[in-house]
Protein backbone atom coordinates (compact mmCIF):
# COMPACT_ATOMS: atom_id res chain seq x y z
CA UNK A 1 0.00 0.00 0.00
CA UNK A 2 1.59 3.38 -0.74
CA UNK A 3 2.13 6.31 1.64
CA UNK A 4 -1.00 8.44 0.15
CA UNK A 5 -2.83 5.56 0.86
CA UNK A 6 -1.84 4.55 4.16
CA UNK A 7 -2.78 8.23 5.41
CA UNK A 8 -6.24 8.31 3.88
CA UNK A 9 -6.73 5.03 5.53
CA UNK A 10 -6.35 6.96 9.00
CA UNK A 11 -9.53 8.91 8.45
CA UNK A 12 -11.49 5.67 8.88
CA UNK A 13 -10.52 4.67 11.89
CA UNK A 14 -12.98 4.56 14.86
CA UNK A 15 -12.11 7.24 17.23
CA UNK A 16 -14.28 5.79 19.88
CA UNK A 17 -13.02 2.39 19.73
CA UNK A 18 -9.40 3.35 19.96
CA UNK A 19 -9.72 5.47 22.78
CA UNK A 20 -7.23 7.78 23.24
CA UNK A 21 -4.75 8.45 19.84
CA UNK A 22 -1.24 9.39 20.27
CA UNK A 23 0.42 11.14 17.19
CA UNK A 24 3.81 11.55 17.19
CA UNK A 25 6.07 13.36 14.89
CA UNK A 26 9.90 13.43 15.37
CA UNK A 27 12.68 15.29 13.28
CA UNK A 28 15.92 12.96 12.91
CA UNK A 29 18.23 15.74 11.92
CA UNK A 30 21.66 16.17 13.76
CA UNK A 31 21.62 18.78 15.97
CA UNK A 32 24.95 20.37 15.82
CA UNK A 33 27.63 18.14 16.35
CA UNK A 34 24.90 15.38 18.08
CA UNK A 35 24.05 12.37 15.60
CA UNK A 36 21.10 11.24 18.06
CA UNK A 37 20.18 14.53 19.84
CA UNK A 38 15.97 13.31 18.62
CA UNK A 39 16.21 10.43 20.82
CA UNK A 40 16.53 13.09 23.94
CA UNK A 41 13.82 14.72 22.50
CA UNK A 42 11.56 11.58 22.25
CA UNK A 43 12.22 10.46 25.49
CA UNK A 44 11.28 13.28 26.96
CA UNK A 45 8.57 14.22 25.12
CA UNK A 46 7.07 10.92 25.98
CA UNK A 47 8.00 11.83 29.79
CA UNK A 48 5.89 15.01 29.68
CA UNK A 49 2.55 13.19 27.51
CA UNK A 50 3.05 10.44 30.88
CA UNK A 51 2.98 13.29 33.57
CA UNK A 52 -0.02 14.92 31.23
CA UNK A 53 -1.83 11.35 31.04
CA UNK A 54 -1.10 10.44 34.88
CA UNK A 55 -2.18 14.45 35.51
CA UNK A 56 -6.12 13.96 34.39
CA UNK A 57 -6.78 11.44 37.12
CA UNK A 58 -8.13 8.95 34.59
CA UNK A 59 -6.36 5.63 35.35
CA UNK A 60 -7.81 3.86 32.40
CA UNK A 61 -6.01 6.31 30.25
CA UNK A 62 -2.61 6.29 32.18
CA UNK A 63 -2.57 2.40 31.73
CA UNK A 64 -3.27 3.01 27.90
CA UNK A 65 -0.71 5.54 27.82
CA UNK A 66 1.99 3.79 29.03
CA UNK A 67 1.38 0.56 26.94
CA UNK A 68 1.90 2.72 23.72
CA UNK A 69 4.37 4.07 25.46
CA UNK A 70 6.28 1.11 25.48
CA UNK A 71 5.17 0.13 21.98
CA UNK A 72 6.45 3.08 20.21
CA UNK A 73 9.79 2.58 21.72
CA UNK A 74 10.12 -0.57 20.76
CA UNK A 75 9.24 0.32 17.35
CA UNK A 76 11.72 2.84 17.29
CA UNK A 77 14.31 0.95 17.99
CA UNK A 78 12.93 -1.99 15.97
CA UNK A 79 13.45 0.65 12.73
CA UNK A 80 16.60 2.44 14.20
CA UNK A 81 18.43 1.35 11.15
CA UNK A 82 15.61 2.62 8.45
CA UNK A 83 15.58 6.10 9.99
CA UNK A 84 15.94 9.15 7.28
CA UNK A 85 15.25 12.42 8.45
CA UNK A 86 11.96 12.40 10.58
CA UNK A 87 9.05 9.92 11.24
CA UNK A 88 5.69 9.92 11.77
CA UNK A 89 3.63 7.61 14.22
CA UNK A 90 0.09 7.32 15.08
CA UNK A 91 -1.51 4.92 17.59
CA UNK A 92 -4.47 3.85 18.99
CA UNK A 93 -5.31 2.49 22.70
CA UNK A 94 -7.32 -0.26 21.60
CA UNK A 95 -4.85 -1.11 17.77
CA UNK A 96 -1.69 -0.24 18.81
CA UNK A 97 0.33 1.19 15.40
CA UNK A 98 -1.66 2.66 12.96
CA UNK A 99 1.07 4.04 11.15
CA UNK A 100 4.64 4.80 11.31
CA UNK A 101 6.09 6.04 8.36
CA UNK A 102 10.42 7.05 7.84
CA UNK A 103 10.30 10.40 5.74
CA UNK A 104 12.88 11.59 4.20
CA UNK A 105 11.64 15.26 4.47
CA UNK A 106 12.35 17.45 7.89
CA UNK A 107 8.86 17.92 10.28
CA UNK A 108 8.33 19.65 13.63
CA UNK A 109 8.63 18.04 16.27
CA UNK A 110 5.42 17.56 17.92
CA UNK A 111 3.76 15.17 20.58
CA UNK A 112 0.12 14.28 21.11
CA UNK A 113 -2.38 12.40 23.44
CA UNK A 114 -6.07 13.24 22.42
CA UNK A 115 -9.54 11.94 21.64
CA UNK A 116 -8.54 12.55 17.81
CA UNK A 117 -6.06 12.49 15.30
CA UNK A 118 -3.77 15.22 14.53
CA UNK A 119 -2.91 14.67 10.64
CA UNK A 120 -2.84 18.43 10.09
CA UNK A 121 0.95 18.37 9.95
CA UNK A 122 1.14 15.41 7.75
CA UNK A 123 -1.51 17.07 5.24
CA UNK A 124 0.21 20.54 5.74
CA UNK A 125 3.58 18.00 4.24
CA UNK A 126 1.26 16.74 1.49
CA UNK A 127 0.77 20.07 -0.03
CA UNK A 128 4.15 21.01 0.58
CA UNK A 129 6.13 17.64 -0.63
CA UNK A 130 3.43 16.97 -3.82
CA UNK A 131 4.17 13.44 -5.99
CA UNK A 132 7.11 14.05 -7.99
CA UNK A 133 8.83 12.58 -10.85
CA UNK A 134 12.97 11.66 -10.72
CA UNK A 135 14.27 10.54 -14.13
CA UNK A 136 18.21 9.35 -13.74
CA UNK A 137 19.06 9.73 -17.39
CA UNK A 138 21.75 7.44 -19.47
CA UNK A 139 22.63 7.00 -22.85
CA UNK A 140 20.90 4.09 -23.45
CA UNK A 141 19.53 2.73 -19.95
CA UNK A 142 16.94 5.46 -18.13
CA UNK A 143 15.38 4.80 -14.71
CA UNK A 144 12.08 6.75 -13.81
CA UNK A 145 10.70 6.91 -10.13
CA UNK A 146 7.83 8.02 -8.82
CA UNK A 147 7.88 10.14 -5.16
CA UNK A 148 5.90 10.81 -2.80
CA UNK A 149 6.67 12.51 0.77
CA UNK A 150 9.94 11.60 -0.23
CA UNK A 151 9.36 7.93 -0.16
CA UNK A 152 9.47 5.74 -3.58
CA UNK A 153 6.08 4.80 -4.63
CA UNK A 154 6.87 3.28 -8.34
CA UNK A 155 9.98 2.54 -10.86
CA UNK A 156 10.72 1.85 -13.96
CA UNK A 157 13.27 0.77 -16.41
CA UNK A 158 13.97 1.43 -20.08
CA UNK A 159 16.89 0.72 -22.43
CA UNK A 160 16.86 1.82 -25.71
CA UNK A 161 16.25 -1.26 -28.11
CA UNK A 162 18.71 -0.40 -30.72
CA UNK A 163 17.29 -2.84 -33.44
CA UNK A 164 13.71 -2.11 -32.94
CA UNK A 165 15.13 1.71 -32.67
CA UNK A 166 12.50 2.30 -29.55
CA UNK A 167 12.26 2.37 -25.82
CA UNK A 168 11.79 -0.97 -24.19
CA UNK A 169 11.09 -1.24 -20.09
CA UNK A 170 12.37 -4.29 -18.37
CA UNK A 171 10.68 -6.26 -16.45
CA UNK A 172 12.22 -8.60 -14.11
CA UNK A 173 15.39 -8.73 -16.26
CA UNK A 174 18.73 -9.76 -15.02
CA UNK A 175 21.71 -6.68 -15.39
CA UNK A 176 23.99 -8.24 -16.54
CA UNK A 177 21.90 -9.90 -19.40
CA UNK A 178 21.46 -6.09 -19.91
CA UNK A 179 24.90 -4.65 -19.65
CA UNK A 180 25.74 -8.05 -22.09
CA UNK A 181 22.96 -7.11 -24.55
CA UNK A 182 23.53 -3.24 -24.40
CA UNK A 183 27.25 -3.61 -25.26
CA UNK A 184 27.31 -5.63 -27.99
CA UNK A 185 24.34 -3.82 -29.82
CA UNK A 186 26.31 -0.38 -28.79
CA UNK A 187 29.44 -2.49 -30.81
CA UNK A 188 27.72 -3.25 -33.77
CA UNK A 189 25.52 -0.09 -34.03
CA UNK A 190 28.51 2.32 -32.57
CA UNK A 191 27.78 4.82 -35.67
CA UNK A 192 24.14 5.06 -35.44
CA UNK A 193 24.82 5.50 -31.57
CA UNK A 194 26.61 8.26 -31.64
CA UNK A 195 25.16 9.91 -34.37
CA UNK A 196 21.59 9.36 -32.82
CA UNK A 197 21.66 9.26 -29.02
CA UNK A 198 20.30 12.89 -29.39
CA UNK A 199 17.28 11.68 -31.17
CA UNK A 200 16.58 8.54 -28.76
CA UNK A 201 16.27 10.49 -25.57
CA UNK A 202 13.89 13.34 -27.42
CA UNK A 203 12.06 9.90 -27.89
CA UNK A 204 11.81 9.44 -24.19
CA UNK A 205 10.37 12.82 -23.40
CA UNK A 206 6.16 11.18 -24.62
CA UNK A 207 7.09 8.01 -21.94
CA UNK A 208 7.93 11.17 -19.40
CA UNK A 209 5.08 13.16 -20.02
CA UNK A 210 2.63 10.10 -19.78
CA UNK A 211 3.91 9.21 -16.37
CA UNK A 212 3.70 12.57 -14.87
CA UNK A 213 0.01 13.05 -16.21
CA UNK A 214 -0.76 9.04 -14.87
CA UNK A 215 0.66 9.44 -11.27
CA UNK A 216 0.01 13.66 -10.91
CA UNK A 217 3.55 14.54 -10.46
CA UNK A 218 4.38 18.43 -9.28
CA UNK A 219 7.65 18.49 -11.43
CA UNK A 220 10.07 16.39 -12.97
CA UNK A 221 13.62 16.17 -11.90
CA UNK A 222 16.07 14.81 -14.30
CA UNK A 223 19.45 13.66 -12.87
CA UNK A 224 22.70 12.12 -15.06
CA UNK A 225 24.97 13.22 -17.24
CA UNK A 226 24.47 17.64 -18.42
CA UNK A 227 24.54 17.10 -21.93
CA UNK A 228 22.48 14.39 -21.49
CA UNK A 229 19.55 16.15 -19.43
CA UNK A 230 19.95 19.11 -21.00
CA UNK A 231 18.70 17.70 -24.45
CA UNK A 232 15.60 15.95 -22.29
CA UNK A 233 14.94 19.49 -20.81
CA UNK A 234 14.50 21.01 -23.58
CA UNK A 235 12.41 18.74 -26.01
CA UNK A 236 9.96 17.88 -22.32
CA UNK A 237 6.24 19.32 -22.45
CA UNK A 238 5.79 19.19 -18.87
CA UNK A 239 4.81 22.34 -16.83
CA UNK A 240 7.91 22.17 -13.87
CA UNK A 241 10.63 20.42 -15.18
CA UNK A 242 14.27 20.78 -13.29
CA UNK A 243 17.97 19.41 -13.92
CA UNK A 244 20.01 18.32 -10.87
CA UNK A 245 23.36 18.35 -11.82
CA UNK A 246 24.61 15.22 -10.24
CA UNK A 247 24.75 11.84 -12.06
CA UNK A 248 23.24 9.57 -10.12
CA UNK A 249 23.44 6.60 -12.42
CA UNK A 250 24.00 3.65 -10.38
CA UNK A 251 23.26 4.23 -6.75
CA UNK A 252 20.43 2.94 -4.72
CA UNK A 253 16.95 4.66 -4.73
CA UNK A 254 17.90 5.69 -0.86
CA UNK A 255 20.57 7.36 -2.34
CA UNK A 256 18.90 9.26 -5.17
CA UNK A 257 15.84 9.81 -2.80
CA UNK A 258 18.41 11.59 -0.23
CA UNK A 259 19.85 13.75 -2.97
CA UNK A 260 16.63 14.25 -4.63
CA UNK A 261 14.96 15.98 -1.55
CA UNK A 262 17.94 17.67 0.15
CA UNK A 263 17.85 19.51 -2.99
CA UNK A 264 14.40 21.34 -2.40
């Protein structure tokens, strides 16, 4: 289920069967010269929600309280090694989790322990962080992803099929049956190559546009080599569209996510 989804599914949740919700959202950053200066902040922000809970005199909601207590810390630590640069948590008395979600976007730092949800925020980072297209563009091999929040949603593949003189995606296809393929076409077809590699990636600005109409994207961030982008840039029919100029041709989707949205 993707992120969009996972938040939407929060509205139908049954306040008055959960009991009391606690929404959590916590900024990862380094503080100064402090790696892990949020886990001070967690702990005691959790302190002061316990002193708040124990504070009303309700002792049904104290017990709650401090068995989601206990559950978000273990799921913090449980995901200690996924952490980006904030995360989100909501959870009910009666459910536990309902959602903890690893952004890599900042947030404010905020703590609550109501009779509702507080999703304001993560709305407020909706509108802010809209779906987004990231296109890391190579002569012959392209790979398109789809973001949301800063999370990946969707990818693609495509390598230009140098007989059939057309973009192909790949589908479950082995790299180095592609690396194999694309080198010994790019031997026998070196002329046309480098002659047309101008005309192939214009070719690749109609697969572009469809994808950012299908999945709503704000803007399209291309990513590889400048002369390279810079030809997609320019032939692209897309309102927003924005060069990076860092190849990022071979690293992990972490990686590209990370550079991606400590760009904006």
């Amino acid at each position: 289920m993707k992120i969009k989804d996972r938040i939407v599914k929060l509205n139908h949740v049954d306040i008055a069967q959960e009991g009391r919700i606690l929404t959590i959202y916590m900024n990862t950053e380094p503080t100064g010269s402090k790696q892990d200066a949020w886990r001070t902040r967690l702990k005691n922000g959790l302190k002061r929600l316990g002193e708040y809970a124990e504070a009303e005199g309700v002792k049904e909601h104290t017990k709650q309280y401090e068995q989601l207590q206990k559950l978000v810390e273990q799921t913090v630590e449980d995901n200690i090694l996924e952490m980006k640069r904030s995360w989100v948590l909501v959870a009910g008395a009666s459910s536990g989790i309902l959602l903890f979600e690893t952004l890599q976007i900042p947030v404010t730092n905020a703590f609550y322990w109501e009779d509702k949800l507080h999703l304001e925020e993560l709305y407020d980072l909706m509108n802010i962080y809209p779906p987004i297209g990231i296109v890391q563009v190579g002569g012959e091999e392209v790979t398109v992803s789809s973001s949301f929040l800063g999370e990946l949603e969707q990818k693609w593949e495509y390598e230009w099929d140098l007989e059939q003189e057309d973009w192909r995606e790949f589908k479950g296809i082995s790299h180095a049956n592609r690396v194999a393929s694309g080198s010994s076409h790019k031997e026998q077809y070196n002329d046309r190559y480098e002659d047309n590699r101008s005309r192939w990636l214009k070719g690749l600005c109609p697969i572009l546009e469809k994808h950012g109409k299908q999945h709503l994207w704000d803007e399209i961030v291309l990513t590889g080599e400048k002369n390279l982008t810079t030809i997609v840039s320019k032939e692209m029919n897309f309102d927003t569209t924005r060069i990076l100029p860092k190849n990022l041709n071979g690293n992990s989707s972490h990686q590209v996510l990370q550079a991606v949205y400590a760009s904006m």
